[in-house]
C-alpha atoms as a PDB file:
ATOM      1  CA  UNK A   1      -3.899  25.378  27.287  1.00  0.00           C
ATOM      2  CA  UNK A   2      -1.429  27.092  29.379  1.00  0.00           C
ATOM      3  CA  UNK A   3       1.114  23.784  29.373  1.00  0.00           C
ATOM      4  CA  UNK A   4       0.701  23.837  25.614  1.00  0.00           C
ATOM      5  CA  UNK A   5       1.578  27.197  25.276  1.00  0.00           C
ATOM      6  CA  UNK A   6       4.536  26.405  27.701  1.00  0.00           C
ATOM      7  CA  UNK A   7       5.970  23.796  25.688  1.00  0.00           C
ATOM      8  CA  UNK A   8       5.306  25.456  22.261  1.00  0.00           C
ATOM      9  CA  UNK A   9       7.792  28.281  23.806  1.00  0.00           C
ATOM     10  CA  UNK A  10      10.073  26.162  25.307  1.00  0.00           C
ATOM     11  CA  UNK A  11      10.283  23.649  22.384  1.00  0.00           C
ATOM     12  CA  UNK A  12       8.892  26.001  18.869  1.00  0.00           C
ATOM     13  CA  UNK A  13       9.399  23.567  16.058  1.00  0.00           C
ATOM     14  CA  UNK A  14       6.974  20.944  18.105  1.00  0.00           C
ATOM     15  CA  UNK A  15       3.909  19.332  16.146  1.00  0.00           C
ATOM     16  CA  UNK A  16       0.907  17.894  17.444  1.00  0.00           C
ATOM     17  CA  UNK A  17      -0.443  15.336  15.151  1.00  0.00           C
ATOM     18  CA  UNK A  18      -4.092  14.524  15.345  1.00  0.00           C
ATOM     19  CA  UNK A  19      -4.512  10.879  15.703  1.00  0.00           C
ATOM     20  CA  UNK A  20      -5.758   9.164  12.650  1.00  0.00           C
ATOM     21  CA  UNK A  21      -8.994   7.579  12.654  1.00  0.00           C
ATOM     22  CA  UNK A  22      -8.495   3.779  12.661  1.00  0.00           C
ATOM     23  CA  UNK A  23     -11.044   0.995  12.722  1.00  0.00           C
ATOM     24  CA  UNK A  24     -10.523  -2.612  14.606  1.00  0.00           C
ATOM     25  CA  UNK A  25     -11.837  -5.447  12.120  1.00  0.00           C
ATOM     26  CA  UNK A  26     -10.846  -7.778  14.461  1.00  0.00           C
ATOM     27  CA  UNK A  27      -9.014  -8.570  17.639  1.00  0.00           C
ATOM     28  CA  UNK A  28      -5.828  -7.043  17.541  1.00  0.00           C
ATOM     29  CA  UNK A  29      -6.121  -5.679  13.596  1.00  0.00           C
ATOM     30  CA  UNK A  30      -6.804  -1.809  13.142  1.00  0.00           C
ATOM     31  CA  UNK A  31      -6.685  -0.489  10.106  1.00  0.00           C
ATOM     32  CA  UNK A  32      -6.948   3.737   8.735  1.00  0.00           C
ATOM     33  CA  UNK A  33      -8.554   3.685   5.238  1.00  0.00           C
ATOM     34  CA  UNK A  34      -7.081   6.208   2.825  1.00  0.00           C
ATOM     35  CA  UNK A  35      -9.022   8.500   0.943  1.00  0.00           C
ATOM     36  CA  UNK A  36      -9.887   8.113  -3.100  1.00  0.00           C
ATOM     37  CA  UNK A  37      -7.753  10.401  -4.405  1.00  0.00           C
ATOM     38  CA  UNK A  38      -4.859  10.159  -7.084  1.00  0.00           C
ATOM     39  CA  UNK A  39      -1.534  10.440  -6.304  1.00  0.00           C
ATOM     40  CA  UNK A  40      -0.445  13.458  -7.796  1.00  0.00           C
ATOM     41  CA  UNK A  41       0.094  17.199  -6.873  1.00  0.00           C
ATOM     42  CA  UNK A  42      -1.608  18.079  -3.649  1.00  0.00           C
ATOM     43  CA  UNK A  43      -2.606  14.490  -3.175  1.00  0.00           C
ATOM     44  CA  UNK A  44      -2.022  15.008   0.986  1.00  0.00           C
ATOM     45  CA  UNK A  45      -0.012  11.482   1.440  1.00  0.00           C
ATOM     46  CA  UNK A  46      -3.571   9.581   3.074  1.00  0.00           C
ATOM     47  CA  UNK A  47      -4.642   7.699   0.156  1.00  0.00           C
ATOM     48  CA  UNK A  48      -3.597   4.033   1.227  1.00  0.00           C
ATOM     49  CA  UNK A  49      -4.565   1.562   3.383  1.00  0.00           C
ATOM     50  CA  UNK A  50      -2.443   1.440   6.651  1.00  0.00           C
ATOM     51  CA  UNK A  51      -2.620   0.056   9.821  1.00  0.00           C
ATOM     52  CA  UNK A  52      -1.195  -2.324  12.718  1.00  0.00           C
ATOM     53  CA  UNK A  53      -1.399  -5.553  14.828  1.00  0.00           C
ATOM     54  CA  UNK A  54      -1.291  -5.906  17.996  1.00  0.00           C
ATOM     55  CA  UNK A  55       0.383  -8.567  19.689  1.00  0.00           C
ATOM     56  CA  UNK A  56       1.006  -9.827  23.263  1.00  0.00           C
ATOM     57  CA  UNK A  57       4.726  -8.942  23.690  1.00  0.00           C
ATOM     58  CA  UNK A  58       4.633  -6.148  20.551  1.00  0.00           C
ATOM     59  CA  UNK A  59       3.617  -4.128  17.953  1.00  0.00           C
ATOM     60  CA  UNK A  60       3.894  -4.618  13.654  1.00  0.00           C
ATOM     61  CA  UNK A  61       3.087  -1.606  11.470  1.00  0.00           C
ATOM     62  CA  UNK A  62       1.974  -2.589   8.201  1.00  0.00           C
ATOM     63  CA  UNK A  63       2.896   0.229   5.687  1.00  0.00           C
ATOM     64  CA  UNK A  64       3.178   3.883   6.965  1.00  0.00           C
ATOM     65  CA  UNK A  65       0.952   6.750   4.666  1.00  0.00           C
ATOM     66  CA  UNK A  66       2.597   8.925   1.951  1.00  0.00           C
ATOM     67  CA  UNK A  67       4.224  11.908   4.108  1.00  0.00           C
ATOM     68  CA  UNK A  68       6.112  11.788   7.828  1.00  0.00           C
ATOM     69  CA  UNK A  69       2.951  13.158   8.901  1.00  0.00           C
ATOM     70  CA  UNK A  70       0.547  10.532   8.160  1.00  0.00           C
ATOM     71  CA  UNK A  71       3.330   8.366   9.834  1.00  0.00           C
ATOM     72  CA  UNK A  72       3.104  10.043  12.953  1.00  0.00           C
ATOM     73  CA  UNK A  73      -0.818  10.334  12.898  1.00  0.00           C
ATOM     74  CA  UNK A  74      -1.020   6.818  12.909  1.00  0.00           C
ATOM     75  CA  UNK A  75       1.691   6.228  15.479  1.00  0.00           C
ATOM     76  CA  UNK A  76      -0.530   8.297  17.740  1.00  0.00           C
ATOM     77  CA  UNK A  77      -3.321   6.364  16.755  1.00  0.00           C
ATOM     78  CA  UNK A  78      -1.402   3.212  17.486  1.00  0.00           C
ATOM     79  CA  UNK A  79      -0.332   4.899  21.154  1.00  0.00           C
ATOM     80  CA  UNK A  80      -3.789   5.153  22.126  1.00  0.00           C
ATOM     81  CA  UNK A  81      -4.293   1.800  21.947  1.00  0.00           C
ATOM     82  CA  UNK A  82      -1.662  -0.130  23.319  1.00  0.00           C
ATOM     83  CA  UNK A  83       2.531   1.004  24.813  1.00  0.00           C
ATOM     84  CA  UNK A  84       3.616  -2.300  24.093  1.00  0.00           C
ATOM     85  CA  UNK A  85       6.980  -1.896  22.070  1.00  0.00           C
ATOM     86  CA  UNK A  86       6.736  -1.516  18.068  1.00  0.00           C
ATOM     87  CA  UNK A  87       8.941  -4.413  17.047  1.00  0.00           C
ATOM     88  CA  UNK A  88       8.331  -4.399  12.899  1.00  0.00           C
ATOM     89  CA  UNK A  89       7.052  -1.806  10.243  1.00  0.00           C
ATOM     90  CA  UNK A  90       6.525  -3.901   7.328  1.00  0.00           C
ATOM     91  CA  UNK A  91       6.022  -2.131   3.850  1.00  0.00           C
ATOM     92  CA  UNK A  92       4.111  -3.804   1.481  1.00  0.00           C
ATOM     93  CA  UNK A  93       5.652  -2.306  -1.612  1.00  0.00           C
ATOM     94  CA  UNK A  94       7.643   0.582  -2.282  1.00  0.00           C
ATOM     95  CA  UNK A  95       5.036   2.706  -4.051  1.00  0.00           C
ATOM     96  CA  UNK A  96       5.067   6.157  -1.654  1.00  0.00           C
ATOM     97  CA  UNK A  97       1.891   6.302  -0.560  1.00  0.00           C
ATOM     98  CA  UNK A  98       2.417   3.307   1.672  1.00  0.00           C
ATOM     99  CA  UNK A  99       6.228   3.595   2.549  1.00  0.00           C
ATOM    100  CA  UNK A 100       6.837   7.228   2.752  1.00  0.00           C
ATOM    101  CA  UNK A 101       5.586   7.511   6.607  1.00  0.00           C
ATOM    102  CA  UNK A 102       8.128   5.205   7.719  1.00  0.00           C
ATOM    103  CA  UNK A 103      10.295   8.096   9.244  1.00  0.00           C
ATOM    104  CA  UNK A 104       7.759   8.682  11.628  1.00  0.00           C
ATOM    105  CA  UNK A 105       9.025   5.381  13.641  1.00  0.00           C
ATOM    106  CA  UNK A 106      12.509   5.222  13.717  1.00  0.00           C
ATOM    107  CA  UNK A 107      12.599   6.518  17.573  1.00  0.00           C
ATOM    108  CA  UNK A 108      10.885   2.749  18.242  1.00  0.00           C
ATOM    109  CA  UNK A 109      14.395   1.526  16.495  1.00  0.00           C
ATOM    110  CA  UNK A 110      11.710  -1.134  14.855  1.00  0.00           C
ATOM    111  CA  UNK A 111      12.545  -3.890  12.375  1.00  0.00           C
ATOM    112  CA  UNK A 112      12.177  -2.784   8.919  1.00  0.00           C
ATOM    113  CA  UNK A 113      10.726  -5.458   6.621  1.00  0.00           C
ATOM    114  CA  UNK A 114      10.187  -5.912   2.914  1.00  0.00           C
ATOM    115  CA  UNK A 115      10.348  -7.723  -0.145  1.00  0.00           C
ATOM    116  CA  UNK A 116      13.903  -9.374  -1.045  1.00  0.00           C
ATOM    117  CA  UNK A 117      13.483  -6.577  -4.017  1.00  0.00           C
ATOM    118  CA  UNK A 118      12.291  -3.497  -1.886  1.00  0.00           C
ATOM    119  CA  UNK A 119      15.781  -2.286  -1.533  1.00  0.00           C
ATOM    120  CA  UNK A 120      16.787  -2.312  -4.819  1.00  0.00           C
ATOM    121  CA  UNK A 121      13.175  -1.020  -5.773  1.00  0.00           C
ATOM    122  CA  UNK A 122      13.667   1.765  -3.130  1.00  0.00           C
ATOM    123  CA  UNK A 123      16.940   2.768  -4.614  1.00  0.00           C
ATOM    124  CA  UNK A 124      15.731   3.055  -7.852  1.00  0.00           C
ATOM    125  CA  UNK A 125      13.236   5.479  -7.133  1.00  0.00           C
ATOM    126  CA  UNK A 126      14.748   7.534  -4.653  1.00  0.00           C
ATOM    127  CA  UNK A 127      15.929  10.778  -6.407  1.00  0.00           C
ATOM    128  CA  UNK A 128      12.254  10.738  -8.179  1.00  0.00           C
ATOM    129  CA  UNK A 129      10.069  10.196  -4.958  1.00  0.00           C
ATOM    130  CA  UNK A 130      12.118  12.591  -3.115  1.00  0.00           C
ATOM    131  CA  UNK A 131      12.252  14.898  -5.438  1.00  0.00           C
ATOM    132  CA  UNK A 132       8.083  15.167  -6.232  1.00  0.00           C
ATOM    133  CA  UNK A 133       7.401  14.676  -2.558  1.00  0.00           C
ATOM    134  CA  UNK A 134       6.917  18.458  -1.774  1.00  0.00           C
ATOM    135  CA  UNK A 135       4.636  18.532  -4.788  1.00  0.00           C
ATOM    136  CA  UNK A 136       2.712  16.065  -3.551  1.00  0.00           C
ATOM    137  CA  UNK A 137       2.173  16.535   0.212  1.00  0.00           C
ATOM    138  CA  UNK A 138       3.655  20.354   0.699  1.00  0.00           C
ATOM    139  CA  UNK A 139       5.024  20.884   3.942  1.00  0.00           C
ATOM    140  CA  UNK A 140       4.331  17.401   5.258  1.00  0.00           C
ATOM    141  CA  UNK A 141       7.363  16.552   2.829  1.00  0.00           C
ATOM    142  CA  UNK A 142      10.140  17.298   5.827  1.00  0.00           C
ATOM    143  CA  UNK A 143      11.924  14.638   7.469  1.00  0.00           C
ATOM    144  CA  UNK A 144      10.661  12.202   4.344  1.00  0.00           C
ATOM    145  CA  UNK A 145      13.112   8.922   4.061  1.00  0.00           C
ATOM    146  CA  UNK A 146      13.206   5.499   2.322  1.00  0.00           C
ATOM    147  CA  UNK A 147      13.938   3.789   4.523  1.00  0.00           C
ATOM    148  CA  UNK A 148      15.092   0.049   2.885  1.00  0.00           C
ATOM    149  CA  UNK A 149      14.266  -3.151   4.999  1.00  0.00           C
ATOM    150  CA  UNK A 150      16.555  -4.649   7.615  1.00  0.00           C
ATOM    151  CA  UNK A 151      14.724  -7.881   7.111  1.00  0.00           C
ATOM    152  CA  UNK A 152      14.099  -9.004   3.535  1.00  0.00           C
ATOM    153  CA  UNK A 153      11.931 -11.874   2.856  1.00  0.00           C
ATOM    154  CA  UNK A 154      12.762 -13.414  -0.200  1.00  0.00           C
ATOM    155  CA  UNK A 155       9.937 -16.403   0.121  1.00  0.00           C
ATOM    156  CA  UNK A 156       8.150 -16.545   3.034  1.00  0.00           C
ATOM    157  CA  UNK A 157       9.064 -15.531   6.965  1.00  0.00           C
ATOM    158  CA  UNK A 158       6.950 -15.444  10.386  1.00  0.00           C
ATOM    159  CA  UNK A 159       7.521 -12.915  12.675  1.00  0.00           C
ATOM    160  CA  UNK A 160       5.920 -13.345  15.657  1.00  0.00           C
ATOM    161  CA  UNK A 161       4.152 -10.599  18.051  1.00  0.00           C
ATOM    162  CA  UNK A 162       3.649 -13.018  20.782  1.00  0.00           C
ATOM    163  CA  UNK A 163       0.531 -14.966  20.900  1.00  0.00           C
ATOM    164  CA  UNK A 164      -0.096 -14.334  17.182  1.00  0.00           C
ATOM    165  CA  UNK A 165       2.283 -15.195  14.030  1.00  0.00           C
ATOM    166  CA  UNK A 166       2.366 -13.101  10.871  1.00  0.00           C
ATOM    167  CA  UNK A 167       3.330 -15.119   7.973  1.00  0.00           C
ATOM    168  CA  UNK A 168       4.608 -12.864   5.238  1.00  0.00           C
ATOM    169  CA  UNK A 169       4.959 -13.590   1.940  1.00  0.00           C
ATOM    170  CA  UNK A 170       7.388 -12.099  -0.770  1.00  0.00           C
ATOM    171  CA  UNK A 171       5.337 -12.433  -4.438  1.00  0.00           C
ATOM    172  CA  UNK A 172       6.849 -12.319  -8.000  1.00  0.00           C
ATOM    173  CA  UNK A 173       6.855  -9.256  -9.946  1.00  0.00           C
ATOM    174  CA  UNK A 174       2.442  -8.677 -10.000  1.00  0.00           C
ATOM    175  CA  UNK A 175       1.275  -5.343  -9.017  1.00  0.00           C
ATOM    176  CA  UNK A 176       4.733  -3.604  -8.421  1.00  0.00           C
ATOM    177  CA  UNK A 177       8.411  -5.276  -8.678  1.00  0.00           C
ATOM    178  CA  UNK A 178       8.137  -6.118  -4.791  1.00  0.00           C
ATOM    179  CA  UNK A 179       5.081  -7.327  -3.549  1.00  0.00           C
ATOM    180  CA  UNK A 180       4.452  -8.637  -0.054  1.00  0.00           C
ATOM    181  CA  UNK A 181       1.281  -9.748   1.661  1.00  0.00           C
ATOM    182  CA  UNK A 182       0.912 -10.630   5.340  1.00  0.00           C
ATOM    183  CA  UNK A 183      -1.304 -12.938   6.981  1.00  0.00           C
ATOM    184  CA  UNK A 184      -2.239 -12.784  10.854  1.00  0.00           C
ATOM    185  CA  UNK A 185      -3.126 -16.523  11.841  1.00  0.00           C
ATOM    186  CA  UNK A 186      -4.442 -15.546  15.271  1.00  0.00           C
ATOM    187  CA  UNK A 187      -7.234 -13.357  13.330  1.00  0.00           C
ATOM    188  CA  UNK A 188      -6.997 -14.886   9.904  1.00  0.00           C
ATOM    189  CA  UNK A 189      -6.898 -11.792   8.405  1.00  0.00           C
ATOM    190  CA  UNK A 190      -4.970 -11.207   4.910  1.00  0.00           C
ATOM    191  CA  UNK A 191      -3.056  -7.867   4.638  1.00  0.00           C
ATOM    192  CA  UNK A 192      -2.841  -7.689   0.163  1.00  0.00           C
ATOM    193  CA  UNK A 193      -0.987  -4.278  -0.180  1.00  0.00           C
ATOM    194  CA  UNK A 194      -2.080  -3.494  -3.470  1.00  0.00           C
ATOM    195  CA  UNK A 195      -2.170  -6.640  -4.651  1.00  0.00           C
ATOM    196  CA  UNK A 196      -5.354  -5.978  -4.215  1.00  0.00           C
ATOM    197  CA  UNK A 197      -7.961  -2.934  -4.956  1.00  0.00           C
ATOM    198  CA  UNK A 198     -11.573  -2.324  -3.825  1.00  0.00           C
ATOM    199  CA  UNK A 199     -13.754   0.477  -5.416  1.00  0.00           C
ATOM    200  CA  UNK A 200     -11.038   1.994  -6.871  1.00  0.00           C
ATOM    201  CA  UNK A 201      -9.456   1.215  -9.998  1.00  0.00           C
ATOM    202  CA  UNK A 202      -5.949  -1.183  -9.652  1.00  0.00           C
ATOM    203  CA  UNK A 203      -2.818   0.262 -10.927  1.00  0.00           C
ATOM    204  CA  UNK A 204      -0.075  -1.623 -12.331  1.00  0.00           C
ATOM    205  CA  UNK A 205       3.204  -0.997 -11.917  1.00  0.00           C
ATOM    206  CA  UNK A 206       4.484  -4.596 -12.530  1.00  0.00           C
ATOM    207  CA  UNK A 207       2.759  -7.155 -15.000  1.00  0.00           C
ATOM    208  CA  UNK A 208      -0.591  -8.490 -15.145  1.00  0.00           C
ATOM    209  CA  UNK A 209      -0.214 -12.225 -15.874  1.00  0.00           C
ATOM    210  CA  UNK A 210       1.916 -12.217 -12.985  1.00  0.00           C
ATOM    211  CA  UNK A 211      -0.578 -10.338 -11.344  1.00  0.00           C
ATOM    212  CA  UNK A 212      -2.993 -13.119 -11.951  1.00  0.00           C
ATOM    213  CA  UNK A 213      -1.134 -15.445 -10.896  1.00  0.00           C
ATOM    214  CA  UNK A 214      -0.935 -13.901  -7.676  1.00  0.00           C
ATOM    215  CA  UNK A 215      -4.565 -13.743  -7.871  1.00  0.00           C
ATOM    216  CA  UNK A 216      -4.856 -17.374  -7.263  1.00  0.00           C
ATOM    217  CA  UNK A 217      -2.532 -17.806  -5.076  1.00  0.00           C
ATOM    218  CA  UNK A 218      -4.374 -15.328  -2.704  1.00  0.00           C
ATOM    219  CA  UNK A 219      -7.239 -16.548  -3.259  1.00  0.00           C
ATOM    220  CA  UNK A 220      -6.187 -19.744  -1.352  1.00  0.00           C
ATOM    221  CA  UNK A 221      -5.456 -17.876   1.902  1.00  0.00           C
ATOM    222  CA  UNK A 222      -7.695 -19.262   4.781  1.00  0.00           C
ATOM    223  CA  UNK A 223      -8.910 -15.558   5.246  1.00  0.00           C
ATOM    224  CA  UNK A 224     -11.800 -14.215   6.843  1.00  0.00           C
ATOM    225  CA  UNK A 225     -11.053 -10.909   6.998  1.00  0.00           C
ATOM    226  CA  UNK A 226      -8.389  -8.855   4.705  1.00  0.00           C
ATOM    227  CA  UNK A 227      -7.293  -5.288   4.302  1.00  0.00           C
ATOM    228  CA  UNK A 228      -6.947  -4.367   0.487  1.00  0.00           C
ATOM    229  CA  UNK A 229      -4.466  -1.268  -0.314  1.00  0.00           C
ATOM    230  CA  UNK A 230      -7.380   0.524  -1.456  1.00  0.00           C
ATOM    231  CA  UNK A 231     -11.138   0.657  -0.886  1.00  0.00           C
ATOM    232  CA  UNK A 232     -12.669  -0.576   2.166  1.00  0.00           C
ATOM    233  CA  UNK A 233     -13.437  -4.308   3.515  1.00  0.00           C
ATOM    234  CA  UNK A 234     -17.389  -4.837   3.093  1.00  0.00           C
ATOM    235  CA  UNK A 235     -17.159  -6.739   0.219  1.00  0.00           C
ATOM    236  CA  UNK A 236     -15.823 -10.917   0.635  1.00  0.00           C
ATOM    237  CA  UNK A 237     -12.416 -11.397  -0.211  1.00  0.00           C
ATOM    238  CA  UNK A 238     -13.054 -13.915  -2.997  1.00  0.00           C
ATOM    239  CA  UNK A 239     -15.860 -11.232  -4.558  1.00  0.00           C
ATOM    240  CA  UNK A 240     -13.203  -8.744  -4.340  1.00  0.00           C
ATOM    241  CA  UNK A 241     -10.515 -10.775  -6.260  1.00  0.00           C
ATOM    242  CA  UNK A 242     -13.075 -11.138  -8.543  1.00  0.00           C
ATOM    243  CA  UNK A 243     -13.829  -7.733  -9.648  1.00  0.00           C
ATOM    244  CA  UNK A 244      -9.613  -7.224  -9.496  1.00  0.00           C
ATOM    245  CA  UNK A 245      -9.294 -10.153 -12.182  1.00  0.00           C
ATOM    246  CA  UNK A 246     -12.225  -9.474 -14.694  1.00  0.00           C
ATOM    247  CA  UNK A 247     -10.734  -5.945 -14.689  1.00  0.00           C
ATOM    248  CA  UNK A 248      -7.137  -6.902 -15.056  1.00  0.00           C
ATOM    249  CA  UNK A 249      -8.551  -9.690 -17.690  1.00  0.00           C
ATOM    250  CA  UNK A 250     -10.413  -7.216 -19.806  1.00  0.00           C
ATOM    251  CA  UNK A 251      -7.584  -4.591 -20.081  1.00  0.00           C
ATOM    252  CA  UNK A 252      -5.191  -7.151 -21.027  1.00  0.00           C
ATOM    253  CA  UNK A 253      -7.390  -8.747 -23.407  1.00  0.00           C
ATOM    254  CA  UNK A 254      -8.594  -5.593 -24.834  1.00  0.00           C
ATOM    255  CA  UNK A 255      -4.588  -3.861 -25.419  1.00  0.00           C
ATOM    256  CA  UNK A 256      -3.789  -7.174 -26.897  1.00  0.00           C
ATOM    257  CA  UNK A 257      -6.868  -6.589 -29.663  1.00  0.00           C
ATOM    258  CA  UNK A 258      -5.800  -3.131 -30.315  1.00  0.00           C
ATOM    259  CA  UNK A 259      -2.301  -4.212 -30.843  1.00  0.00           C
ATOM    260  CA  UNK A 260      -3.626  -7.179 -33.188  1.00  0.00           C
ATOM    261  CA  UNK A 261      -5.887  -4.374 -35.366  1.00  0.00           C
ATOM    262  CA  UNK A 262      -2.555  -2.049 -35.342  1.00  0.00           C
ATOM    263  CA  UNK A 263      -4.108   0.293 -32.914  1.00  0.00           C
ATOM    264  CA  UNK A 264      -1.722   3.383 -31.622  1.00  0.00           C
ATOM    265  CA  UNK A 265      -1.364   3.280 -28.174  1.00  0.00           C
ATOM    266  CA  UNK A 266      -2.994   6.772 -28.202  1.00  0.00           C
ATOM    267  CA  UNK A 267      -5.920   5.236 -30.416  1.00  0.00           C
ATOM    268  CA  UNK A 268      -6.259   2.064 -27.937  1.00  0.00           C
ATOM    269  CA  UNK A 269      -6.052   4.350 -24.650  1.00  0.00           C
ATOM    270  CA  UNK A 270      -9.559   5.640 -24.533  1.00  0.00           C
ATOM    271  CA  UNK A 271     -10.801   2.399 -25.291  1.00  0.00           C
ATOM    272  CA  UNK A 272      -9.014  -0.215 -23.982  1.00  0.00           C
ATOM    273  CA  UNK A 273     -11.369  -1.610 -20.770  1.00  0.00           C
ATOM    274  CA  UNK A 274     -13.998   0.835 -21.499  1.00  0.00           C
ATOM    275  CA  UNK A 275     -16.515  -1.434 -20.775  1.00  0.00           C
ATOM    276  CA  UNK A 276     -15.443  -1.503 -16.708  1.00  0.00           C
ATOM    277  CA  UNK A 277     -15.609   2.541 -16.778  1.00  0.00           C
ATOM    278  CA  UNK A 278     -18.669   3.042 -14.543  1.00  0.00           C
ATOM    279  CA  UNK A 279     -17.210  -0.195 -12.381  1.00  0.00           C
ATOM    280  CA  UNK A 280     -14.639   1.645 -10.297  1.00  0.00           C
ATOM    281  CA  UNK A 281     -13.211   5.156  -9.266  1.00  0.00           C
ATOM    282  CA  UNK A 282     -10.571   7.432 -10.556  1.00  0.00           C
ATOM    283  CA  UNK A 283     -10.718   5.137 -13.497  1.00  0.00           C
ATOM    284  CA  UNK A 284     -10.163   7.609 -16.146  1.00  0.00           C
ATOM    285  CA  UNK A 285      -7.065   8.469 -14.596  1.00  0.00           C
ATOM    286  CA  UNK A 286      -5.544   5.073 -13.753  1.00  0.00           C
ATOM    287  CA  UNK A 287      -6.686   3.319 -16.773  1.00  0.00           C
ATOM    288  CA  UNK A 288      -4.938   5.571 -19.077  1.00  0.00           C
ATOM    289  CA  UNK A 289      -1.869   5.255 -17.126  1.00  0.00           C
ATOM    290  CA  UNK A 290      -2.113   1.333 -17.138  1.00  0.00           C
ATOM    291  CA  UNK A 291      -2.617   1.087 -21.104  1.00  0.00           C
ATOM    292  CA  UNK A 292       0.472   3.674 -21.438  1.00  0.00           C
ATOM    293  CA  UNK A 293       2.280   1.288 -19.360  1.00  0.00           C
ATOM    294  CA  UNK A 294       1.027  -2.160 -20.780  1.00  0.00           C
ATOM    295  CA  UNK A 295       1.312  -1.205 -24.537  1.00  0.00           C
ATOM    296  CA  UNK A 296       4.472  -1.069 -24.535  1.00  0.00           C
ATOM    297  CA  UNK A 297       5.022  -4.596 -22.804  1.00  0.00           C
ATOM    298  CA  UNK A 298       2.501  -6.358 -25.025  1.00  0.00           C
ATOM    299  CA  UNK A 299       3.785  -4.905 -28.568  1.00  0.00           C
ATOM    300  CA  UNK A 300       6.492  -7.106 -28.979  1.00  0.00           C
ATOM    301  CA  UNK A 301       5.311 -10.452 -26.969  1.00  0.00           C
END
């Protein structure tokens, strides 16, 4: 107590960040699960899925919390496992729950990778996500950056941690305008961003058929273990792209109809995908935002 109190004199604006609590699914994969909560005011920035691998000659972050402060609770959670160097934070997407930590690293001088897109997506939404971030995490908002990729994968890249190979790939415009998933081959686990949700309800930022699409195309991973952006990792991965489609399928399907009768968007809101209401969380919330967001695309297809 007494050096504490030393170094709190000697240095006053120093933090101490309690570690986060992480969880290793496999050899070399730990992974924080967010809490269920909205992102909106007060939302505290630990909502997401987050987490890193653990190489033999390094380190990858993959995506980074919603606040410098979740950043640098997971960095101390990643310090208490292993010194080696951290070579890569990878962001998923640029949505700020997942990419707004990434200040929290730049003392590693890391690799910052992304989607061909992120940059562009990052700059786009800049003034906005800087601008609500003190609504939406408080005091945890200082220090927050984007902080664009270095590296930009535009199809596919491997980066490799020594002993194990991640083999990104950069998706077409599904969930958000700059998806990226990342596979571990040592582990086979598949890292979805939020290309994938569990439990709680997926929100689209990007288009749906595309979304599908993606769908597949993940569903052909050789995985046998996978970290979702939301929810936790109980259920297979092929069950849980399952429950993501029939969702995603019903929405679409069910905006489409209302458009067909001559539905409002206001009438077709409280019922579009009503029948997968009791199916997931915060759906009232995120379904109304997806049907605001897909009416608009589907009215004049």
């Amino acid at each position: 107590m007494r050096k504490l109190l030393v170094l709190l004199t000697l240095f006053p604006t120093l933090t101490l960040s309690d570690p986060l609590k992480i969880e290793q699914i496999a050899t070399g994969i730990y992974v924080h699960h967010g809490e269920h909560k909205d992102l909106n005011a007060g939302y505290g920035g630990d909502i997401c899925n987050i987490g890193f691998v653990v190489g033999n000659k390094g380190i990858a972050v993959i995506d980074t919390g919603g606040s410098p402060k979740i950043g640098s609770r997971l960095r101390e959670a990643l310090r208490k496992v292993s010194r080696l160097p951290i070579l890569y934070v990878i962001n998923t997407h640029v949505h700020p729950d997942h990419s707004l930590g990434n200040a929290a690293f730049k003392q590693d001088k890391p690799v910052f990778v992304g989607h061909g897109k992120l940059t562009e997506a990052m700059a786009l939404r800049r003034e906005a996500y800087l601008r609500n971030q003190a609504e939406w995490v408080g005091a945890d908002a200082a220090g927050t950056e984007l902080i664009p990729p270095s590296l930009s994968v535009a199809a596919t890249h491997d980066l490799d941690l020594g002993g194990r190979t991640l083999r990104l790939t950069a998706h077409p415009v599904a969930h958000s305008p700059a998806d990226l998933s990342v596979f571990d081959t040592a582990s086979k686990t598949l890292w979805t961003g939020d290309l994938l949700f569990v439990e709680r309800t997926p929100s689209i930022d990007g288009n749906i058929p595309g979304w599908l699409e993606v769908i597949e195309q993940l569903r052909g991973t050789p995985a046998t273990h996978f970290v979702a952006g939301h929810g936790s990792t109980t259920k297979t991965l092929g069950t849980a792209l399952d429950d993501e489609k029939r969702y995603l399928e019903t929405l679409l399907a069910d905006v489409r109809n209302a458009i067909k009768q001559g539905n409002s968007m206001e009438q077709t809101i409280p019922t579009a995908a009503r029948s997968e209401q009791g199916k997931w969380l915060l759906f009232d919330a995120v379904n109304r935002r997806n049907v605001a967001l897909l009416y608009p695309q589907l009215e004049w297809e």
